[in-house]
Structures are given as C-alpha cells and as structure tokens.
C-alpha atoms as a PDB file:
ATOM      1  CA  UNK A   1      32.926 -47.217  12.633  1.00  0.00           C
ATOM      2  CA  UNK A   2      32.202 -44.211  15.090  1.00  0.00           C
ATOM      3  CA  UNK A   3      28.645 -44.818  17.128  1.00  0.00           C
ATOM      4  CA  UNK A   4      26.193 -42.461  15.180  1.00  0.00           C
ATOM      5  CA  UNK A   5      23.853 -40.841  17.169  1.00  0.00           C
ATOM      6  CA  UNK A   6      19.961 -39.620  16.228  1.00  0.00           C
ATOM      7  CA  UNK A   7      19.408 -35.878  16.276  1.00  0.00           C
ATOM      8  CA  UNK A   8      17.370 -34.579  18.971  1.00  0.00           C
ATOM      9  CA  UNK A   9      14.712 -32.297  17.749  1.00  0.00           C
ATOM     10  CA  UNK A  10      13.563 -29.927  19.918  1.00  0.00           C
ATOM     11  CA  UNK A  11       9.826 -28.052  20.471  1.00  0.00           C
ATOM     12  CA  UNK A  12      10.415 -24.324  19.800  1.00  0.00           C
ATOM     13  CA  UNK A  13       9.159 -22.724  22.884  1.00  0.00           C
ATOM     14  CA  UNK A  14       5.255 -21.957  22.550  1.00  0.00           C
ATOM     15  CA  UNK A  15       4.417 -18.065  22.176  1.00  0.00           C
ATOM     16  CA  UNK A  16       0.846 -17.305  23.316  1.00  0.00           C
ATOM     17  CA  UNK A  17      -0.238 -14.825  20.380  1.00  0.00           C
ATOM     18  CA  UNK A  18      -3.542 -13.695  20.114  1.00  0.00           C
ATOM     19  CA  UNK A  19      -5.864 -14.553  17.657  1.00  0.00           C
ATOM     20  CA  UNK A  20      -5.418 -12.032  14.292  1.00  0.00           C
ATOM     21  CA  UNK A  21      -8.617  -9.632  14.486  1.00  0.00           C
ATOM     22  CA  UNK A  22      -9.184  -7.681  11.464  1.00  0.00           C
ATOM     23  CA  UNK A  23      -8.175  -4.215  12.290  1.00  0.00           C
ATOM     24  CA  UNK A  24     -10.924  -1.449  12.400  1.00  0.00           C
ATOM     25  CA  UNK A  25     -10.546   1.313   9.918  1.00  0.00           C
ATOM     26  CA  UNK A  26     -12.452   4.688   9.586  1.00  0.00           C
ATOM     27  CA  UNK A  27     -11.860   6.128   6.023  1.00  0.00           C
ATOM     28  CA  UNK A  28     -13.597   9.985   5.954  1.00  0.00           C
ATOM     29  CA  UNK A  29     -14.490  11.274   3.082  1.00  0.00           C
ATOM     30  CA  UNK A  30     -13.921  14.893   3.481  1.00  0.00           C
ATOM     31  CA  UNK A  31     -16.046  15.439   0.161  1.00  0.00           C
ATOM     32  CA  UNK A  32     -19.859  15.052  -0.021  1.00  0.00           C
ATOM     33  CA  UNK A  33     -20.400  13.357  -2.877  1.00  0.00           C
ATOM     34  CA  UNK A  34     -21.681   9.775  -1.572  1.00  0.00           C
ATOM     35  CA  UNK A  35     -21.029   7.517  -4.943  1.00  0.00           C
ATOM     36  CA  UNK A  36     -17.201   8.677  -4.560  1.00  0.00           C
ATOM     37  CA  UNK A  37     -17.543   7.319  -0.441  1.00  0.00           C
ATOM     38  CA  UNK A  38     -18.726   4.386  -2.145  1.00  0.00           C
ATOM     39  CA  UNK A  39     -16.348   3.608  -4.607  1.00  0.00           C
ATOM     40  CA  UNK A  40     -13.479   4.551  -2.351  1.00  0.00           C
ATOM     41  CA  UNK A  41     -14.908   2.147   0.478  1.00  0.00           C
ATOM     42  CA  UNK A  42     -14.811  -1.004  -2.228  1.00  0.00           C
ATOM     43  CA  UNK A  43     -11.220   0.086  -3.303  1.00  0.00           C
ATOM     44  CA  UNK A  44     -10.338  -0.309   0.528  1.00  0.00           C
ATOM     45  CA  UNK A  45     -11.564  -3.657   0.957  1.00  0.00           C
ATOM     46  CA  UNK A  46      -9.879  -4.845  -2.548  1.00  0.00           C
ATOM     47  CA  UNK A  47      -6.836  -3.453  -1.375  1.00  0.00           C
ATOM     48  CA  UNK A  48      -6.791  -4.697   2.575  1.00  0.00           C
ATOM     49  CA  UNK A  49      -8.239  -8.563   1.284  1.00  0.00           C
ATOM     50  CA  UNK A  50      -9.935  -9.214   5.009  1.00  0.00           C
ATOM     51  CA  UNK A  51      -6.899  -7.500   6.805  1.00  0.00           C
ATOM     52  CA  UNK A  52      -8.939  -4.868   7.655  1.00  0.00           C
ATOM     53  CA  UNK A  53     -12.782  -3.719   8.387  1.00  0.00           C
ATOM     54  CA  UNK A  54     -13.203  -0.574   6.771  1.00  0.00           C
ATOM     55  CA  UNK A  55     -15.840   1.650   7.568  1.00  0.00           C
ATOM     56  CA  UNK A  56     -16.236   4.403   5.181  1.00  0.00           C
ATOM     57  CA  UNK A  57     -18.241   7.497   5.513  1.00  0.00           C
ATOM     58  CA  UNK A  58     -18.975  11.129   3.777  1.00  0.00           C
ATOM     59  CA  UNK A  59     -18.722  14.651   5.199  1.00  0.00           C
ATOM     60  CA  UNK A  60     -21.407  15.759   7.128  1.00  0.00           C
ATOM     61  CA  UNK A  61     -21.604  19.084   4.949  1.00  0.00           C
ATOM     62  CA  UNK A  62     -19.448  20.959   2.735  1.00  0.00           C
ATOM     63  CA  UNK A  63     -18.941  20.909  -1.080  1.00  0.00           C
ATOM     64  CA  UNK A  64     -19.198  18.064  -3.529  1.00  0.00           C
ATOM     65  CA  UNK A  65     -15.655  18.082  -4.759  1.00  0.00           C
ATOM     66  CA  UNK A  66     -13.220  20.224  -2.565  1.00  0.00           C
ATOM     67  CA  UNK A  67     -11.552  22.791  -5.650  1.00  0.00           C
ATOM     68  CA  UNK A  68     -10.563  25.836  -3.357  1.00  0.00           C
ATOM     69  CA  UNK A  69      -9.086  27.685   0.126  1.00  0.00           C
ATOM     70  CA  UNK A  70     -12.716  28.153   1.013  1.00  0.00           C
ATOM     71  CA  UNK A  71     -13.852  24.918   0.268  1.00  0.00           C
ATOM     72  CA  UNK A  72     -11.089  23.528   2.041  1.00  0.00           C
ATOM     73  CA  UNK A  73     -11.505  25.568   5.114  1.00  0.00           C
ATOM     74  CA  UNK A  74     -15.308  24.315   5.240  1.00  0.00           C
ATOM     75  CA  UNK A  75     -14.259  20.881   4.940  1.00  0.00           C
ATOM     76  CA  UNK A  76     -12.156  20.871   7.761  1.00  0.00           C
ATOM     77  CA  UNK A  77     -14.622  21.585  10.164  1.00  0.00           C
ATOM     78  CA  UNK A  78     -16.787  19.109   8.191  1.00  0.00           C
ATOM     79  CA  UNK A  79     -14.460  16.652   8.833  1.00  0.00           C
ATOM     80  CA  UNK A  80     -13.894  16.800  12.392  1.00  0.00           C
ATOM     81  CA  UNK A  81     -17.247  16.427  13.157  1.00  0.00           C
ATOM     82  CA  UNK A  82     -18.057  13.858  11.322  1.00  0.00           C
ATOM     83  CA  UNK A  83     -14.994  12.103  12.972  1.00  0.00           C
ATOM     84  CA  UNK A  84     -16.068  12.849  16.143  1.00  0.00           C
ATOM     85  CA  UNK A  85     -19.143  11.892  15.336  1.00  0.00           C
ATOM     86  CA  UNK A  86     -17.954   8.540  13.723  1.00  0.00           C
ATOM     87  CA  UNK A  87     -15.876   7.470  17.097  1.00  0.00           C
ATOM     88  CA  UNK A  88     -18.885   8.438  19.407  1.00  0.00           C
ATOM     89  CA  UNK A  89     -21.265   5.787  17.309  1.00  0.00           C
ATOM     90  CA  UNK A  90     -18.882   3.105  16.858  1.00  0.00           C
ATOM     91  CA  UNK A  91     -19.685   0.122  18.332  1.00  0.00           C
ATOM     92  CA  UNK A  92     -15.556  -1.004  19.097  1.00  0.00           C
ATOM     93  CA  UNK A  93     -13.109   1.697  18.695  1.00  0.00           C
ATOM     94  CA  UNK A  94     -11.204   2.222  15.528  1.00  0.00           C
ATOM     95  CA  UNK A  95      -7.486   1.326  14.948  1.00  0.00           C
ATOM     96  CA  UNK A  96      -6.705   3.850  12.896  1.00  0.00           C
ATOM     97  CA  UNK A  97      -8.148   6.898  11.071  1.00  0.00           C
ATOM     98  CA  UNK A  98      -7.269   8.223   6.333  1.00  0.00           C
ATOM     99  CA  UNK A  99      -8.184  11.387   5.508  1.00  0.00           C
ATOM    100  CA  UNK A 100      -9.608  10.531   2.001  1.00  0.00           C
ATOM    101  CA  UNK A 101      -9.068  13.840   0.106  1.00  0.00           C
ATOM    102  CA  UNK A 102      -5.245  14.993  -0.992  1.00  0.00           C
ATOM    103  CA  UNK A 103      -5.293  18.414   0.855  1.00  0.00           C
ATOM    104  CA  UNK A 104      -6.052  16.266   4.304  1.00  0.00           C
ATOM    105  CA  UNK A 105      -8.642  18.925   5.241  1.00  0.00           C
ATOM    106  CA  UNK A 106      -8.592  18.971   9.372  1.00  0.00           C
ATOM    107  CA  UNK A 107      -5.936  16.635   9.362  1.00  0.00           C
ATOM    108  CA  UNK A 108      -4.214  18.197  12.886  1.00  0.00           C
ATOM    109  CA  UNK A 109      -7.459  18.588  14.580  1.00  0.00           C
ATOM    110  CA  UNK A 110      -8.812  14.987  13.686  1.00  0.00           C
ATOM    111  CA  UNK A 111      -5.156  13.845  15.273  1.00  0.00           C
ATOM    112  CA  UNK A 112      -5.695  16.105  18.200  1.00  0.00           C
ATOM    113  CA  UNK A 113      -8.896  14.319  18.716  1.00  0.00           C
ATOM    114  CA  UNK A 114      -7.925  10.650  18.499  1.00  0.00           C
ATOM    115  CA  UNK A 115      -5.433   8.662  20.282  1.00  0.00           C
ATOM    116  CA  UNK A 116      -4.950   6.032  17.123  1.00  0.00           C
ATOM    117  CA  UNK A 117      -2.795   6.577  13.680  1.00  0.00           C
ATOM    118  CA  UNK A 118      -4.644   9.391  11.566  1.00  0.00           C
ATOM    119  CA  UNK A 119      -3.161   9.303   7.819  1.00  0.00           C
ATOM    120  CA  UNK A 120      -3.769  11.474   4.830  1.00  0.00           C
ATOM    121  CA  UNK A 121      -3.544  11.108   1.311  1.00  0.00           C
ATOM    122  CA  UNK A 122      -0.568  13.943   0.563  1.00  0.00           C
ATOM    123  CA  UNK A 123       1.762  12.896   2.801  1.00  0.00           C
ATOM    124  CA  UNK A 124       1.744   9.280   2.388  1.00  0.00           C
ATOM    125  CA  UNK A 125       1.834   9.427  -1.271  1.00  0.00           C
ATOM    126  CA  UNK A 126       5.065  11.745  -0.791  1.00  0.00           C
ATOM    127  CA  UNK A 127       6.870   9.628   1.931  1.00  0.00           C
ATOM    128  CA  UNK A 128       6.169   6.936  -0.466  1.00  0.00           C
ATOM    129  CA  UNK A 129       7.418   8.934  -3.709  1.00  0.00           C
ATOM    130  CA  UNK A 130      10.952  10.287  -1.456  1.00  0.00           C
ATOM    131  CA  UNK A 131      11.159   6.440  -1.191  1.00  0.00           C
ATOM    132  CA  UNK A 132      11.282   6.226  -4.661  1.00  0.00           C
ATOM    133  CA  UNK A 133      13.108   8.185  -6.503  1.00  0.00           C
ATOM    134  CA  UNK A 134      15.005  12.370  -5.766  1.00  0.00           C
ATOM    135  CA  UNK A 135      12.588  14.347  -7.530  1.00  0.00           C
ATOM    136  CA  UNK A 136       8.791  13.426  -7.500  1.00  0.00           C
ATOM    137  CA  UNK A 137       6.039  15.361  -8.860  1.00  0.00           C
ATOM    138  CA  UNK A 138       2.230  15.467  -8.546  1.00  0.00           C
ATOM    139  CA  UNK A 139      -0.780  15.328 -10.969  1.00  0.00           C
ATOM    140  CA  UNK A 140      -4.324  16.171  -9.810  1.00  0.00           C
ATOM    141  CA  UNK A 141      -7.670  17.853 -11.106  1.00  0.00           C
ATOM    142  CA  UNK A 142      -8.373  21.532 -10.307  1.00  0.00           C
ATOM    143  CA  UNK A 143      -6.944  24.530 -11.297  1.00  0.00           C
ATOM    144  CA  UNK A 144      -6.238  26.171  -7.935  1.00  0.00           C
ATOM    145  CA  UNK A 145      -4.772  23.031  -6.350  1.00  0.00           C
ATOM    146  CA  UNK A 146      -1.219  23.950  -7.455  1.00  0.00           C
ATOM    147  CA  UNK A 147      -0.778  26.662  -5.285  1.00  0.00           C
ATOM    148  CA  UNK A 148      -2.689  25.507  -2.342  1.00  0.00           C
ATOM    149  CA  UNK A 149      -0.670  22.257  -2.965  1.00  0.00           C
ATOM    150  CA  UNK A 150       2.595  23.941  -2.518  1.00  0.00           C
ATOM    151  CA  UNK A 151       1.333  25.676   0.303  1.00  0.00           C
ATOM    152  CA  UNK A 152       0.435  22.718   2.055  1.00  0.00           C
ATOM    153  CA  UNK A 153       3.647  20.455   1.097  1.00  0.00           C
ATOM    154  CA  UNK A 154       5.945  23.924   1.770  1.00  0.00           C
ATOM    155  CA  UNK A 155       4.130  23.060   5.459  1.00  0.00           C
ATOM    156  CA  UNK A 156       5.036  19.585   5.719  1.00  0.00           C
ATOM    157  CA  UNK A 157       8.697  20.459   5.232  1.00  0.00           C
ATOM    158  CA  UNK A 158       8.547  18.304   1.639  1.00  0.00           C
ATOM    159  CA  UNK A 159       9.271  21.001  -1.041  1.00  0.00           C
ATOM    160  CA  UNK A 160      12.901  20.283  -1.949  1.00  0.00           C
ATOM    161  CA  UNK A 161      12.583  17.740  -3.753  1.00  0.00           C
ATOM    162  CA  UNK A 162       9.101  18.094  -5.594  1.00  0.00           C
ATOM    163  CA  UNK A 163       9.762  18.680  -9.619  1.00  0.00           C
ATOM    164  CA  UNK A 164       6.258  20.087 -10.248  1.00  0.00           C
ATOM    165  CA  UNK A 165       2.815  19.992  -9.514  1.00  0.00           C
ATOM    166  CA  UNK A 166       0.477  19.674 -12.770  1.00  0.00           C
ATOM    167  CA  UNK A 167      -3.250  20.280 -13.002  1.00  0.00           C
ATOM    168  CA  UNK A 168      -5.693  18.334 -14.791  1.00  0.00           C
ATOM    169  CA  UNK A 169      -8.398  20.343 -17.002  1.00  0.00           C
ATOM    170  CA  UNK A 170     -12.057  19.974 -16.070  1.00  0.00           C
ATOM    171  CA  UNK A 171     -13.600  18.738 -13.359  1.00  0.00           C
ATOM    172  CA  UNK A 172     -12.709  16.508 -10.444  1.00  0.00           C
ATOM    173  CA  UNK A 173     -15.827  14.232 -10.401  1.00  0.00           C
ATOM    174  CA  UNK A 174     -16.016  14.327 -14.051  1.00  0.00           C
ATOM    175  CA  UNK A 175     -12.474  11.495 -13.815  1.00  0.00           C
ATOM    176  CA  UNK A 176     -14.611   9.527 -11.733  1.00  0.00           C
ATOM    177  CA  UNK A 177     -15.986   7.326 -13.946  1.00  0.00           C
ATOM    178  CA  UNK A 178     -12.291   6.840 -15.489  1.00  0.00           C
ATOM    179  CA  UNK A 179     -13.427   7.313 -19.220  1.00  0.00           C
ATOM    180  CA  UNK A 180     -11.150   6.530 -21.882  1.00  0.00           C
ATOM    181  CA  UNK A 181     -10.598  10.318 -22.371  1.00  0.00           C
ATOM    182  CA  UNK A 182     -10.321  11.617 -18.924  1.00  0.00           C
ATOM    183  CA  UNK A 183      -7.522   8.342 -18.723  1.00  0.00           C
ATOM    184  CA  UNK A 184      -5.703  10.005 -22.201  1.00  0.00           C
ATOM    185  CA  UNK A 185      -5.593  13.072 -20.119  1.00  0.00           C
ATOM    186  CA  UNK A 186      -4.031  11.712 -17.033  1.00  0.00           C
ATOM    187  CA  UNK A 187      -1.365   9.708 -19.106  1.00  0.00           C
ATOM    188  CA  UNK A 188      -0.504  12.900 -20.641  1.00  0.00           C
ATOM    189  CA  UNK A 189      -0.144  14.508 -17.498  1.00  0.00           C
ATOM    190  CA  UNK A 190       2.473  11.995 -16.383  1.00  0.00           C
ATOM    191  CA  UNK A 191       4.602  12.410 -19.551  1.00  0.00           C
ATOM    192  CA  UNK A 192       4.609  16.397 -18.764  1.00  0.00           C
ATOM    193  CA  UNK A 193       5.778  15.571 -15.369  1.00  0.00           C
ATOM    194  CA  UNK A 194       8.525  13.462 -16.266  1.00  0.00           C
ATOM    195  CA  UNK A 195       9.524  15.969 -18.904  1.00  0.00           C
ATOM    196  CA  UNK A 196       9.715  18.229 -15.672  1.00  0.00           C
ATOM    197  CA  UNK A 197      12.301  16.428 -13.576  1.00  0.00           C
ATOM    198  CA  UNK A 198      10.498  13.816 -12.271  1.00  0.00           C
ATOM    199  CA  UNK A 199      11.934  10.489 -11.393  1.00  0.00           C
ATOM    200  CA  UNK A 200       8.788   9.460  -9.396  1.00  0.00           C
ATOM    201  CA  UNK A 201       4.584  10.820 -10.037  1.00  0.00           C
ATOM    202  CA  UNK A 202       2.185  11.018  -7.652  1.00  0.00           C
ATOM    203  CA  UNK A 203      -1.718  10.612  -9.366  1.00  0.00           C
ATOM    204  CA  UNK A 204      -3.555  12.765  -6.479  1.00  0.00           C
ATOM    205  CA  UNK A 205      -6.351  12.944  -4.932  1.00  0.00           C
ATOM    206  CA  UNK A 206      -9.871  10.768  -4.349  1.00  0.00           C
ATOM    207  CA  UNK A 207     -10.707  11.516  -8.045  1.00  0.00           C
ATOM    208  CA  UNK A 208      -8.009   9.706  -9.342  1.00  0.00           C
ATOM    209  CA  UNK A 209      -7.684   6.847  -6.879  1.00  0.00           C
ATOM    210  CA  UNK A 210      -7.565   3.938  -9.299  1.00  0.00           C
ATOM    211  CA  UNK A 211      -6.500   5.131 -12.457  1.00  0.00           C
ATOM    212  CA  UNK A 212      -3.445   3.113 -12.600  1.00  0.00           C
ATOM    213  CA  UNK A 213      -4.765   0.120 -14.159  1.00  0.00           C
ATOM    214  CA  UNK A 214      -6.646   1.895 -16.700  1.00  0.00           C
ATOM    215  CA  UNK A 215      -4.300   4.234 -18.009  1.00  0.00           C
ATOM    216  CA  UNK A 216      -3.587   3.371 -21.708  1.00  0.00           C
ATOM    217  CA  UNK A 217       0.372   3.861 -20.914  1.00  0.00           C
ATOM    218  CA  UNK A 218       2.556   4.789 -18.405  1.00  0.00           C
ATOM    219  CA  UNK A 219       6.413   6.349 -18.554  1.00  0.00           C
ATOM    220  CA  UNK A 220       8.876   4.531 -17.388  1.00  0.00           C
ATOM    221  CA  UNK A 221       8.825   5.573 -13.695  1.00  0.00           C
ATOM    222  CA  UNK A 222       7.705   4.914 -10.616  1.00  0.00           C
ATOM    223  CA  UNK A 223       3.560   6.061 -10.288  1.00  0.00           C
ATOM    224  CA  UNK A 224       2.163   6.431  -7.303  1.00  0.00           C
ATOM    225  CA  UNK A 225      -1.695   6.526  -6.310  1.00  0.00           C
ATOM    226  CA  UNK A 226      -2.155   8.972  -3.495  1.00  0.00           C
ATOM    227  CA  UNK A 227      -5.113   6.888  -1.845  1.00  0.00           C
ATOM    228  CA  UNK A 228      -3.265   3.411  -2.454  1.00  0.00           C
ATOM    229  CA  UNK A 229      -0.593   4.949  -0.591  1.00  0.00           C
ATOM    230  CA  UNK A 230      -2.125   5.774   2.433  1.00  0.00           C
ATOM    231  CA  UNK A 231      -4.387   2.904   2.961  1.00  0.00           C
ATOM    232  CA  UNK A 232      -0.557   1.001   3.006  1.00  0.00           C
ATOM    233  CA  UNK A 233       0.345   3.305   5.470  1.00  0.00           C
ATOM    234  CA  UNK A 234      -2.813   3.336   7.974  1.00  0.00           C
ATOM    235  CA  UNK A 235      -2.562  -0.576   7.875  1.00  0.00           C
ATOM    236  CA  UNK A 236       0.978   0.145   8.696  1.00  0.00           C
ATOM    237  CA  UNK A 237       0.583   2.327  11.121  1.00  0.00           C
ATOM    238  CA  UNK A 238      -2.182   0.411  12.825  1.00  0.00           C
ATOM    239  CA  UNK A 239      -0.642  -2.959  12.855  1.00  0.00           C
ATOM    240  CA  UNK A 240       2.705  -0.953  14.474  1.00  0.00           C
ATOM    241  CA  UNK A 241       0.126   0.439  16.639  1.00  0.00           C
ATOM    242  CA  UNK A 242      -1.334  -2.586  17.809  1.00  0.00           C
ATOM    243  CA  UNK A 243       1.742  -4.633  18.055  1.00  0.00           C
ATOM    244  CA  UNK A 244       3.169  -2.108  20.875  1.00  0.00           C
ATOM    245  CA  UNK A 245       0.196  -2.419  22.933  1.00  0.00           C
ATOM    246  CA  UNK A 246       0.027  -6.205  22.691  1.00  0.00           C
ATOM    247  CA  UNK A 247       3.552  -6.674  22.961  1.00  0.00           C
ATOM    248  CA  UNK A 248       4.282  -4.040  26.070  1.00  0.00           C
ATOM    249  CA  UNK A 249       5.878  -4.640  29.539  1.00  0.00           C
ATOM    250  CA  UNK A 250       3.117  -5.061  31.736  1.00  0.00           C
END
C-alpha cells in the first residue's frame, strides 16, 4: 500500500485589523419641524442596527416643511450653518454627512465645507432606481415639487430616463403620521406612476420615509424609499471612506 501522509494545515497569515468602531453619522434635517428630526433619527438607528452612531439634528431656521423655490433657497443657507455648526461642536469628527430633505437644499456648499462623504436623498434614491429598472419615476407631497424636481434632476444629468414625477395632494407633514388614508393615497400614486412608464418608483422625500411597510398594496415593481436609500449609501460611502484611509500606503 502507498505510505499515506497527514495533511499539513497551515496558520493563515495574521492581519492586524483594527477594532470595528461604529461610524459617526450627521443626518441634517434641512426642515424645522423637530418631531420629523426625531422620527427620522429612530429610522436611522433601525436601519444601521449599531453600524453606525447617528446624530440627528434640525435646521437652525427656515420653514416647517420645505414646499417652494423660496423655501428652498432659505433652507440652504439654513443648512450650512447648522452643518458648520454641527462639525465645530462635535466631540470626534463625523464620517460622513445625508441631507435629509429630497431637494438636498445646500447640498454643494455642505460638500464644499467637509472633507467626508455628504449624501442626499434625490440622488441616492435615483442611482438606486437606474439600478433597478430603465424608466423610474417619483412620488412626493407638494404641488410645486414637480417642476423644481425636474429642475434639480435636469441638473444632476438624470432626466432621460425618469417616466414622471407625481404629486401627492395636501400637505407634507400631514403623511407624517402615515394614516390609513394618507397610505391609500400614496398607493394610488404608485399605480399612476406605473401606468406612466415606470419600471421602478421612488416614494420621496422626509415625509414619506417609511411608508413602505404600511402601504395597503404595492404594484409589482421595484419601490424605492428616498431616505432608506441614502442612509445605504452614506454607510457606503463612509465605510469606502474609511477603508482607504486605514488601508493606505504609508
């Protein structure tokens, strides 16, 4: 019989990683209506599970629930300071900043500012919907956000493809609470969209984060939640982030 041997087992070589640290996230608010701050924040931690600290604050100033140009324009500068303010506090700096309002209200000044990831809600959610499907469309509240909506995607570069953007009657803070009747609404928003072109729907804006689960039906496409979307992304982003710097020649 041939001599049988035993298998030598080697040790993979050691790697000396670091210990994981929770990444630090600033979420901004760029609305001053606190409860919605509030309920975003605990949607944040649900959705990171201890992978991230999330530190979640409102606008300084500016309106309750951002419906128009003005309002937008207002929030901007709203947003940027409370940023900077934010980063000058902070006891360890942040790993990343989101932009918790759909039209991303300061967005290039808050990334001219910081030196880490800065995300916003619109164009994660239509990254994510382009990853999806060819035609994706959006649902939100307000009746003015469809045109300042296409402005703003037309200035992203992400209008080819989008099917339609649909409005939502009423009042944004009014879907807070996610009643059966503002859900009805939304689900019959989707359906419109759908009937549109759409192979992929985006529900938009800070309103609306959450719906999903409480919708009383859903078509038979991919949905999207516009704040879901970007807190993948700013973990994402951070953790990509992070794992350069740790990982780079010295």
């Amino acid at each position: 019989m041939p001599a049988t041997h035993d298998a030598i087992v080697l040790d993979p070589p050691a790697i000396n990683r670091p210990a994981f640290q929770p990444y630090r996230l600033l979420v901004v608010n760029g609305n001053t209506t606190s409860d919605l701050t509030t309920s975003l924040a605990n949607q944040a931690r649900v959705f990171f599970d201890g992978a991230a600290h999330v530190h979640a604050v409102t606008a300084v100033f500016g309106p309750a629930y951002i419906a128009s140009r003005v309002e937008a324009a207002v929030a901007a500068h709203a947003v940027l300071e409370t940023v900077e303010r934010e980063v000058t506090q902070a006891e360890a700096p942040f790993d990343a900043c989101l932009l918790a309002c759909f039209g991303e209200p300061g967005i290039g000044a808050v990334r001219e500012t910081l030196s880490v990831p800065v995300v916003g809600m619109a164009e994660a959610s239509i990254m994510a919907a382009m990853q999806r499907g060819d035609r994706y469309a959006i649902v939100t509240v307000g009746q003015r956000w469809p045109g300042m909506l296409r402005e703003q995607i037309r200035q992203l570069g992400l209008d080819a493809r989008c099917a339609g953007i649909i409005a939502l009657p009423g009042n944004a803070l009014d879907y807070v609470s996610r009643t059966p009747e503002s859900a009805a609404e939304v689900s019959r928003a989707l359906d419109a969209a759908v009937a549109q072109g759409a192979d992929v729907v985006i529900v938009a804006g800070a309103a609306l984060a959450g719906y999903l689960p409480v919708l009383p039906r859903k078509p038979a496409v991919p949905i999207i939640d516009s704040y879901r979307a970007a807190l993948a992304q700013v973990l994402a982003l951070a953790s990509l982030d992070r794992a350069q710097r740790q990982f780079a020649p010295a």
